[in-house]
C-alpha atoms as a PDB file:
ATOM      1  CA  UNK A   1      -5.965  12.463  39.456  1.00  0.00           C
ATOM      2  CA  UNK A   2      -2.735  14.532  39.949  1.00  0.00           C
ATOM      3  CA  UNK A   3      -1.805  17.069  37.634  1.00  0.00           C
ATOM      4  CA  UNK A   4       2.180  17.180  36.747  1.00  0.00           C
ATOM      5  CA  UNK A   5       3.957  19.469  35.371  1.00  0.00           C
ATOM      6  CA  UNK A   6       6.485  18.233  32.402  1.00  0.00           C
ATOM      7  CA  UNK A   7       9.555  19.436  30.939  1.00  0.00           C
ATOM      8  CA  UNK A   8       8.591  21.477  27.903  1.00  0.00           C
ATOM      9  CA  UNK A   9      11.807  20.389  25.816  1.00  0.00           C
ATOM     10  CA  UNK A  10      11.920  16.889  27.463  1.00  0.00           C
ATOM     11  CA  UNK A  11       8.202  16.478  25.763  1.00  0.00           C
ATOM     12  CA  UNK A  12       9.711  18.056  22.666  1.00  0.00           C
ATOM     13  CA  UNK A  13      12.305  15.498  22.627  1.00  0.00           C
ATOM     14  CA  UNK A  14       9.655  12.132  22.871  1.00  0.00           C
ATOM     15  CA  UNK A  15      10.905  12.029  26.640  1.00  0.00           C
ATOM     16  CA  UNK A  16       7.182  11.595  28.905  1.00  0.00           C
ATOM     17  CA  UNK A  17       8.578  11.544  32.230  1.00  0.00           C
ATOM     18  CA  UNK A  18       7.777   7.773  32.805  1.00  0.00           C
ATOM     19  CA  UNK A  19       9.742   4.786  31.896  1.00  0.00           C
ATOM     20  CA  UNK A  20       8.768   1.870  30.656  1.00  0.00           C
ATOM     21  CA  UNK A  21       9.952  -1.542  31.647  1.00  0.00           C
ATOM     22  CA  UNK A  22       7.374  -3.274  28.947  1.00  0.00           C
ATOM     23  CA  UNK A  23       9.431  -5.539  26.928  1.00  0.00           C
ATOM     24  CA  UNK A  24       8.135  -6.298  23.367  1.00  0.00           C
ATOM     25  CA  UNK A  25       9.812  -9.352  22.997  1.00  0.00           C
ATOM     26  CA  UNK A  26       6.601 -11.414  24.886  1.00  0.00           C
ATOM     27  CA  UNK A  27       4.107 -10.134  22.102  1.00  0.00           C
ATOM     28  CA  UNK A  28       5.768 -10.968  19.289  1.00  0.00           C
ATOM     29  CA  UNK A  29       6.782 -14.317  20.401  1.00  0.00           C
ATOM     30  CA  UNK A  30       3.367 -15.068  21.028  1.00  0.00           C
ATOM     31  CA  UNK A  31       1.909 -13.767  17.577  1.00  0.00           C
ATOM     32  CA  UNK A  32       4.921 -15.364  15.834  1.00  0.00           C
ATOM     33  CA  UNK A  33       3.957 -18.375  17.325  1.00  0.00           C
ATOM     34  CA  UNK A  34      -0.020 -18.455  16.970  1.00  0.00           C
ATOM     35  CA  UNK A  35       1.025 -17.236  12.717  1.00  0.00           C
ATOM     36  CA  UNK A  36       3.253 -20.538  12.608  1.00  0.00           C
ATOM     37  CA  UNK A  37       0.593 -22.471  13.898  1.00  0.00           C
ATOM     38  CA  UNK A  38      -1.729 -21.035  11.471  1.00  0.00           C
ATOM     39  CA  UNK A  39       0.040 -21.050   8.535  1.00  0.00           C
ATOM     40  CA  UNK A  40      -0.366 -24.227   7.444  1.00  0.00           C
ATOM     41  CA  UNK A  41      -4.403 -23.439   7.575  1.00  0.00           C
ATOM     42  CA  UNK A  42      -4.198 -20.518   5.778  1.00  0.00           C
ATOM     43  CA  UNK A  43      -2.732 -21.891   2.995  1.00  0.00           C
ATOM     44  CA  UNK A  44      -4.897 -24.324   2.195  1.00  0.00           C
ATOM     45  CA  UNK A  45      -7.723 -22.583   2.839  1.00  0.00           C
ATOM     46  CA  UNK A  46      -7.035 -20.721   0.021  1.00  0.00           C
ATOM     47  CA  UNK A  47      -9.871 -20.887  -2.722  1.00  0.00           C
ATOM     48  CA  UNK A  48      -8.718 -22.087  -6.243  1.00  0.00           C
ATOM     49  CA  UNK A  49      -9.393 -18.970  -8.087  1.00  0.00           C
ATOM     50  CA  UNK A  50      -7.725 -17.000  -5.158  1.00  0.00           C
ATOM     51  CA  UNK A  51      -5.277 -15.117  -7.883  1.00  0.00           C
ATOM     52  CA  UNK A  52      -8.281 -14.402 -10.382  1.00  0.00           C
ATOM     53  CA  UNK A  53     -10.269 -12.817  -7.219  1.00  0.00           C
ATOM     54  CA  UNK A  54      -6.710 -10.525  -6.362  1.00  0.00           C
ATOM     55  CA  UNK A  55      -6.104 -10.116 -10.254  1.00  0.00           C
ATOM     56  CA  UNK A  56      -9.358  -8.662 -10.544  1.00  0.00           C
ATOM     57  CA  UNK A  57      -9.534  -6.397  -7.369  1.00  0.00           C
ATOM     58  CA  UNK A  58      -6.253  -4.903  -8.541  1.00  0.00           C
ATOM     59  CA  UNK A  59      -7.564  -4.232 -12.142  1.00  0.00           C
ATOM     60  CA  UNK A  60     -10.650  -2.519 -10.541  1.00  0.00           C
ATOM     61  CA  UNK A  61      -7.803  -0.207  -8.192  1.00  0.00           C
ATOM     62  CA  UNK A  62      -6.026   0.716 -11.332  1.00  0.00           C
ATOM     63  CA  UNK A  63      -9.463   1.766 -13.014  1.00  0.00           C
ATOM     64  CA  UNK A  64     -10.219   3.883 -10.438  1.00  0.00           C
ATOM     65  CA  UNK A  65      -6.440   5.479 -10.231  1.00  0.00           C
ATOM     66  CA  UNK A  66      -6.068   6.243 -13.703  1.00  0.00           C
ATOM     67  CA  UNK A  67      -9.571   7.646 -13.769  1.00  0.00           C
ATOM     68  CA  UNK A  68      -8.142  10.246 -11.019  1.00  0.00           C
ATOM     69  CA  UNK A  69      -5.228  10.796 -12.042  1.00  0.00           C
ATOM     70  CA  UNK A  70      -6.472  11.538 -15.707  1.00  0.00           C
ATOM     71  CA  UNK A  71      -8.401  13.961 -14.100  1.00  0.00           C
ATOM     72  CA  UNK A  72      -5.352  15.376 -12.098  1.00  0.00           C
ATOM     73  CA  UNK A  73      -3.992  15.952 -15.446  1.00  0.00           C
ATOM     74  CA  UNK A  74      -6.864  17.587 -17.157  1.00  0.00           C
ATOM     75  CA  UNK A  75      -6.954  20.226 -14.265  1.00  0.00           C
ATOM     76  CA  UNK A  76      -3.582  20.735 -14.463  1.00  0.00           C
ATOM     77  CA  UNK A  77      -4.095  21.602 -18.426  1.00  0.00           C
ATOM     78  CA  UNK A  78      -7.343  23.441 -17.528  1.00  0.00           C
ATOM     79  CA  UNK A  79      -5.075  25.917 -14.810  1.00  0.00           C
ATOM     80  CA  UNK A  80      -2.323  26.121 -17.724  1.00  0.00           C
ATOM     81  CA  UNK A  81       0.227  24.254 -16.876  1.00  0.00           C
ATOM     82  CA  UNK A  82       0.320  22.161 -19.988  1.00  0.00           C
ATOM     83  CA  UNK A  83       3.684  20.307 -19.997  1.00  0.00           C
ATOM     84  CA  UNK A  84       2.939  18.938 -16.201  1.00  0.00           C
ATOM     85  CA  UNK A  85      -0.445  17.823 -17.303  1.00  0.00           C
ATOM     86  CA  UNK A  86       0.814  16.102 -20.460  1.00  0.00           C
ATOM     87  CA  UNK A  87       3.275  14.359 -18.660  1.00  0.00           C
ATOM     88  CA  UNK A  88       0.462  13.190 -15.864  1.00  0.00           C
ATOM     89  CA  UNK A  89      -1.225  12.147 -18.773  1.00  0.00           C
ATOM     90  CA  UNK A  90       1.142  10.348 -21.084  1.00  0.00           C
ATOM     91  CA  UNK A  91       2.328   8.529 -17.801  1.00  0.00           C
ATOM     92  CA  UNK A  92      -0.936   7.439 -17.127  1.00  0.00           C
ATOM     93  CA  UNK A  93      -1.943   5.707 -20.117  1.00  0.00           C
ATOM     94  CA  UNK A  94       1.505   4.139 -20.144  1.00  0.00           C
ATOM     95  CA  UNK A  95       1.073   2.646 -17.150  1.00  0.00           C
ATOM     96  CA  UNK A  96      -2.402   2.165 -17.861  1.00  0.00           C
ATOM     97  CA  UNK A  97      -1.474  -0.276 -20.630  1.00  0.00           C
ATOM     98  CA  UNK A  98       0.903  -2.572 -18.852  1.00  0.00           C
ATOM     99  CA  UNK A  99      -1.184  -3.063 -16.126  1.00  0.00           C
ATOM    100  CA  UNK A 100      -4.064  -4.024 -18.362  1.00  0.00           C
ATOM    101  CA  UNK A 101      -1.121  -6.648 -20.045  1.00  0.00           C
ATOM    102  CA  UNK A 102       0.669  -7.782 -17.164  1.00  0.00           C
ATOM    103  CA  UNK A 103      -0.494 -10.859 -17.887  1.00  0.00           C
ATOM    104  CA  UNK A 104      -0.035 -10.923 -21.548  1.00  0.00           C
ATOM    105  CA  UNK A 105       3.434  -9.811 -20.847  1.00  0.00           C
ATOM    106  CA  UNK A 106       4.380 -12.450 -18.289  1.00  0.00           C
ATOM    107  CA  UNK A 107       2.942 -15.631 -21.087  1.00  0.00           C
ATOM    108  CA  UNK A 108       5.365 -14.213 -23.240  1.00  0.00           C
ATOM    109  CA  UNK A 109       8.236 -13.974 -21.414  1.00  0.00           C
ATOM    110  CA  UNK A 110       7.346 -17.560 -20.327  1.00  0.00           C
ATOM    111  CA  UNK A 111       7.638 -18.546 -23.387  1.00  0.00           C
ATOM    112  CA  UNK A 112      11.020 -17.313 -24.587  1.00  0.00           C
END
């Protein structure tokens, strides 16, 4: 192996030294095409309760982010800086609640 010796603000600048005839148009051609193929596949080989499953898996991420960023806000309140962590926390259970609704809110904006 040969060692070379680069141009310290050529390196700087994203510029290695070699150039590079690859052309990326072959790849995604190819994965464009092999997605079309599959698409149809995919989509019906989605399971009936598909939604429920996603519904619930984001339900179960919002748990777990309002659980940390409740306690973001209570060490905030515990180092003194009260009107940050009151904000952290007001904004948390607000968003809290209309994630828990989202549903509720869309059936009744369905039905107006």
């Amino acid at each position: 192996m040969k060692t070379t010796t680069i141009n310290f603000r050529g390196f700087l600048n994203g510029d290695n030294g070699e150039k590079s005839n690859k052309s990326l148009v072959k790849p995604i051609l190819i994965n464009a095409a092999i997605y079309i193929a599959l698409a149809p596949t995919i989509g019906f080989a989605a399971d009936p309760d598909t939604f429920g499953t996603l519904y619930h898996t984001g339900i179960k991420l919002a748990d777990w982010l309002c659980v940390g960023t409740l306690m973001f806000g209570g060490g905030l309140w515990m180092l003194g800086n009260r009107t940050k962590a009151l904000e952290y926390v007001l904004s948390t259970v607000c968003g809290y609640i209309v994630i828990r609704h989202a549903i509720d809110i869309r059936d009744f904006l369905a039905r107006l």
